[in-house]
Protein backbone atom coordinates (compact mmCIF):
# COMPACT_ATOMS: atom_id res chain seq x y z
CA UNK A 1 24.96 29.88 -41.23
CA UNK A 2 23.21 30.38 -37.99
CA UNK A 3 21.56 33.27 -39.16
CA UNK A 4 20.43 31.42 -42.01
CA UNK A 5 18.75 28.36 -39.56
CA UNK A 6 17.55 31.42 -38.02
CA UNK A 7 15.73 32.64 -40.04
CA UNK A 8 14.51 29.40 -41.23
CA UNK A 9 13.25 28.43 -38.03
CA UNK A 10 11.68 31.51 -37.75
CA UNK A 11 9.87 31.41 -41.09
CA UNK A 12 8.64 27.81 -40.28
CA UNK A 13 7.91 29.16 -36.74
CA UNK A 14 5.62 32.05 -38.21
CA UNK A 15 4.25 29.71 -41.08
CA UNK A 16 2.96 27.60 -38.21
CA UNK A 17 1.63 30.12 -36.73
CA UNK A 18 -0.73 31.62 -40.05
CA UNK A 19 -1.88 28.36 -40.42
CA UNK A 20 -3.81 28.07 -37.28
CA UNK A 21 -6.04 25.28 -38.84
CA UNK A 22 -3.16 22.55 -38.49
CA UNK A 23 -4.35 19.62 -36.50
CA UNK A 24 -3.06 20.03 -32.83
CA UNK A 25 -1.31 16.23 -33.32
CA UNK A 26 0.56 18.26 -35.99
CA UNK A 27 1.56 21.33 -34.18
CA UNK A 28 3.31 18.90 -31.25
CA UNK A 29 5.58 17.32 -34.03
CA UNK A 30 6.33 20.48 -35.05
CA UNK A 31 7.21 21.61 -31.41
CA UNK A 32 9.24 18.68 -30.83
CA UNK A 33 10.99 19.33 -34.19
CA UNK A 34 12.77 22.88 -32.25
CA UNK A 35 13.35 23.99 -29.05
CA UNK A 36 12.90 27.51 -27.35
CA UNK A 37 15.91 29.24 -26.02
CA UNK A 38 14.59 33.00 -24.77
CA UNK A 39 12.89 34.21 -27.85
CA UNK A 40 14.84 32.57 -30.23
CA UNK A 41 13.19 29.01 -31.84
CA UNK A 42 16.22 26.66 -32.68
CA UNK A 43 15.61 23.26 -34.80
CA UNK A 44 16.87 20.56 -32.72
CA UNK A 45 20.21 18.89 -33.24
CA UNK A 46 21.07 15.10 -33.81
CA UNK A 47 20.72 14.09 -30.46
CA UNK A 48 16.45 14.01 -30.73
CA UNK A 49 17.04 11.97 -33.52
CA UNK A 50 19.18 9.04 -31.34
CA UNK A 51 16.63 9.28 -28.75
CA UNK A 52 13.57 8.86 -30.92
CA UNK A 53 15.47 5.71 -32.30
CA UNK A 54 16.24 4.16 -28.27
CA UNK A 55 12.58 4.84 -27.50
CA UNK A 56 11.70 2.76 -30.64
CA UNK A 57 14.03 0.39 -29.61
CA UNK A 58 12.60 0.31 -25.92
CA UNK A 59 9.17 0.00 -27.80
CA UNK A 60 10.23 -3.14 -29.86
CA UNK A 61 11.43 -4.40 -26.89
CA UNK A 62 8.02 -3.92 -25.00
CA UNK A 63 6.45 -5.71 -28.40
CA UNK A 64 8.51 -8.56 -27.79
CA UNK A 65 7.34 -8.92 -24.05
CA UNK A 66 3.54 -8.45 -25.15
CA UNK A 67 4.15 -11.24 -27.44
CA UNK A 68 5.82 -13.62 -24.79
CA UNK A 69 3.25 -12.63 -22.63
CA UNK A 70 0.20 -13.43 -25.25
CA UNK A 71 1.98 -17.12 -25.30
CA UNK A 72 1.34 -17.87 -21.64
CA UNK A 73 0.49 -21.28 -21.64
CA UNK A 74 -1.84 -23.30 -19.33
CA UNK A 75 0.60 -25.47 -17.25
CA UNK A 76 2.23 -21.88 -16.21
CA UNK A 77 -0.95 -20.53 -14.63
CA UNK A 78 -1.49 -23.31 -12.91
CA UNK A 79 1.84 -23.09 -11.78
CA UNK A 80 1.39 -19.39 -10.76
CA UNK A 81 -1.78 -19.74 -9.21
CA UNK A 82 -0.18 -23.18 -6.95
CA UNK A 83 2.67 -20.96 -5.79
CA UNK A 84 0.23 -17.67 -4.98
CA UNK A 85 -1.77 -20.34 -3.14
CA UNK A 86 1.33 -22.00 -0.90
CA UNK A 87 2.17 -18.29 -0.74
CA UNK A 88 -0.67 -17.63 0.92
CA UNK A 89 -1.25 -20.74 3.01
CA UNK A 90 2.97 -19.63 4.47
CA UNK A 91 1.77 -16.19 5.14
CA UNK A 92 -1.48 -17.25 7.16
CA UNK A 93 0.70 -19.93 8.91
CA UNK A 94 3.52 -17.59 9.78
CA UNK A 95 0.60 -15.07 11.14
CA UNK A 96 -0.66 -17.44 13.27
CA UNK A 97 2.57 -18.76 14.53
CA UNK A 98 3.28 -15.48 15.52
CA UNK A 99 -0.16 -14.97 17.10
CA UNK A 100 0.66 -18.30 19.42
CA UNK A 101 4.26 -16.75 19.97
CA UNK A 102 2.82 -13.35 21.41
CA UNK A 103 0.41 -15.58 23.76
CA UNK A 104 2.98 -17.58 24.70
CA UNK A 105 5.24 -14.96 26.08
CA UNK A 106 2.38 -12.91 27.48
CA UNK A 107 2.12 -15.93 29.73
CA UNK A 108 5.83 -16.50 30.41
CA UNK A 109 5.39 -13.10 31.44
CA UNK A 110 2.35 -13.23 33.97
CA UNK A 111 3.80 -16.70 34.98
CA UNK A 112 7.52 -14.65 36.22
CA UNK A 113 5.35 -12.18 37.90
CA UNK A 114 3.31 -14.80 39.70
CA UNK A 115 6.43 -16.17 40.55
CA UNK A 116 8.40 -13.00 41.86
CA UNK A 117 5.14 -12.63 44.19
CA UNK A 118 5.21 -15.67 45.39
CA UNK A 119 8.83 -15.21 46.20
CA UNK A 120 8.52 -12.13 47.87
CA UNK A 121 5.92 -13.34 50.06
CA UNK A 122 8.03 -16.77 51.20
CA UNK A 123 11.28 -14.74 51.78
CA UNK A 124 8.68 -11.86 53.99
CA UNK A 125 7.48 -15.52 55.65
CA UNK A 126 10.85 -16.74 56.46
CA UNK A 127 12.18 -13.34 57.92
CA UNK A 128 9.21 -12.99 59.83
CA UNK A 129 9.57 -16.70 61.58
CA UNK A 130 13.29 -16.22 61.79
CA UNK A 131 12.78 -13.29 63.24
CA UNK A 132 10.47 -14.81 66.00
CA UNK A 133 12.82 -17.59 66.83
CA UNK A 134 15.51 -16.65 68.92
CA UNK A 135 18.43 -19.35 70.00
CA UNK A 136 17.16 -18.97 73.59
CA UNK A 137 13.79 -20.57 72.54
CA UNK A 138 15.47 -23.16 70.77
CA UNK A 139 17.45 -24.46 73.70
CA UNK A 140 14.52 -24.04 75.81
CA UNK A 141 13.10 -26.54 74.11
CA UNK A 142 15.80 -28.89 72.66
CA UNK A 143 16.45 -29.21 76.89
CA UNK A 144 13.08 -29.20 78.48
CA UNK A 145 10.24 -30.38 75.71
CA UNK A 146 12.79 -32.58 74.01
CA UNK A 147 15.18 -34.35 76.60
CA UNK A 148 18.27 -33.42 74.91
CA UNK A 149 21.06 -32.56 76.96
CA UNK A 150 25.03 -31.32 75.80
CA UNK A 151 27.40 -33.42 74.83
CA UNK A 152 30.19 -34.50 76.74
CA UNK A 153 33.55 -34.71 76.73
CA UNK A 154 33.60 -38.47 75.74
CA UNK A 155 31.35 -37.82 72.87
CA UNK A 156 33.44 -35.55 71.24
CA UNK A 157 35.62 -37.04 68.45
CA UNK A 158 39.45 -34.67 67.50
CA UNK A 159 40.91 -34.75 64.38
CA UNK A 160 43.50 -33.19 62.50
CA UNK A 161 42.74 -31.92 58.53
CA UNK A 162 44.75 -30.05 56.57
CA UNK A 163 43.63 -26.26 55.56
CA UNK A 164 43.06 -27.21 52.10
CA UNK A 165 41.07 -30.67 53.01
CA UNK A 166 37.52 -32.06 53.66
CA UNK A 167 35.87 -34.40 55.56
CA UNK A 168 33.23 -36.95 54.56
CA UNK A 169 31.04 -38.89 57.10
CA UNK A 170 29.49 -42.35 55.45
CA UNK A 171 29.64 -44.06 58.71
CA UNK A 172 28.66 -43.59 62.22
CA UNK A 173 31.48 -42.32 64.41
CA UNK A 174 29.95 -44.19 67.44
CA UNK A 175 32.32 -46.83 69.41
């Protein structure tokens, strides 16, 4: 038997090929009709035949959608076209929110470094003036320029707090 298809494929094979006038549209059926395997030409099984039948069903399929899409009506372009149109009106929106947002932190951004400047420079200040100051100086003057003098032993007020305790002052201690 498979000498037989054999040979019939081969026949068919070489009638094809004596007739070289066949259109070319008829020598592709006739190539899809086999398949080569080496040297020998087989005819092709079943199988082609359940594809060919899915791709025509894929096909009717496709007619179906070129018909639905033939019916589109009037109120469903306008539709489309409203929603391509908020679509775009989100999209520039969203670009420019995000331009302001970039802005926005390039500024945070110079605004911290200002800031960490400006910091740096008042603690430099304050060493520098603490730095000049020495408690010497400031009793120099709380004594001479100032007329202050120490405290004395009257003026100063005992108590006893616990370890764990505080003290709040809303009134003079005076007597």
């Amino acid at each position: 038997m498979a000498r037989r298809q054999s040979n019939t494929a081969e026949s068919r094979a070489r009638r094809r090929r004596v007739n070289s006038t066949d259109k070319r549209s008829d020598r592709q059926e006739s190539i899809r009709d086999y398949s080569v395997d080496g040297s020998v030409i087989r005819e092709l099984q079943d199988e082609s035949y359940e594809i060919r039948e899915k791709s025509q069903e894929v096909s009717r399929q496709t007619r179906k959608n070129h018909g639905r899409a033939k019916n589109v009506g009037l109120k469903y372009v306008i539709a489309l076209s409203m929603l391509c149109t908020l679509m775009v009106m989100l999209c520039i929106n969203y670009l420019q929110l995000r331009s302001r947002l970039i802005t926005l932190n390039e500024s945070i951004a110079r605004k911290e470094t200002r800031l960490r400047e400006l910091q740096e420079d008042n603690e430099a200040e304050y060493q520098k003036i603490i730095s000049s100051v020495t408690m010497d100086d400031v009793r120099d003057t709380a004594l001479n320029k100032l007329g202050m003098h120490y405290a004395t032993e009257t003026q100063i007020r005992y108590y006893d707090a616990d370890d764990d305790s505080y003290v709040r002052q809303y009134e003079s201690v005076d007597e």
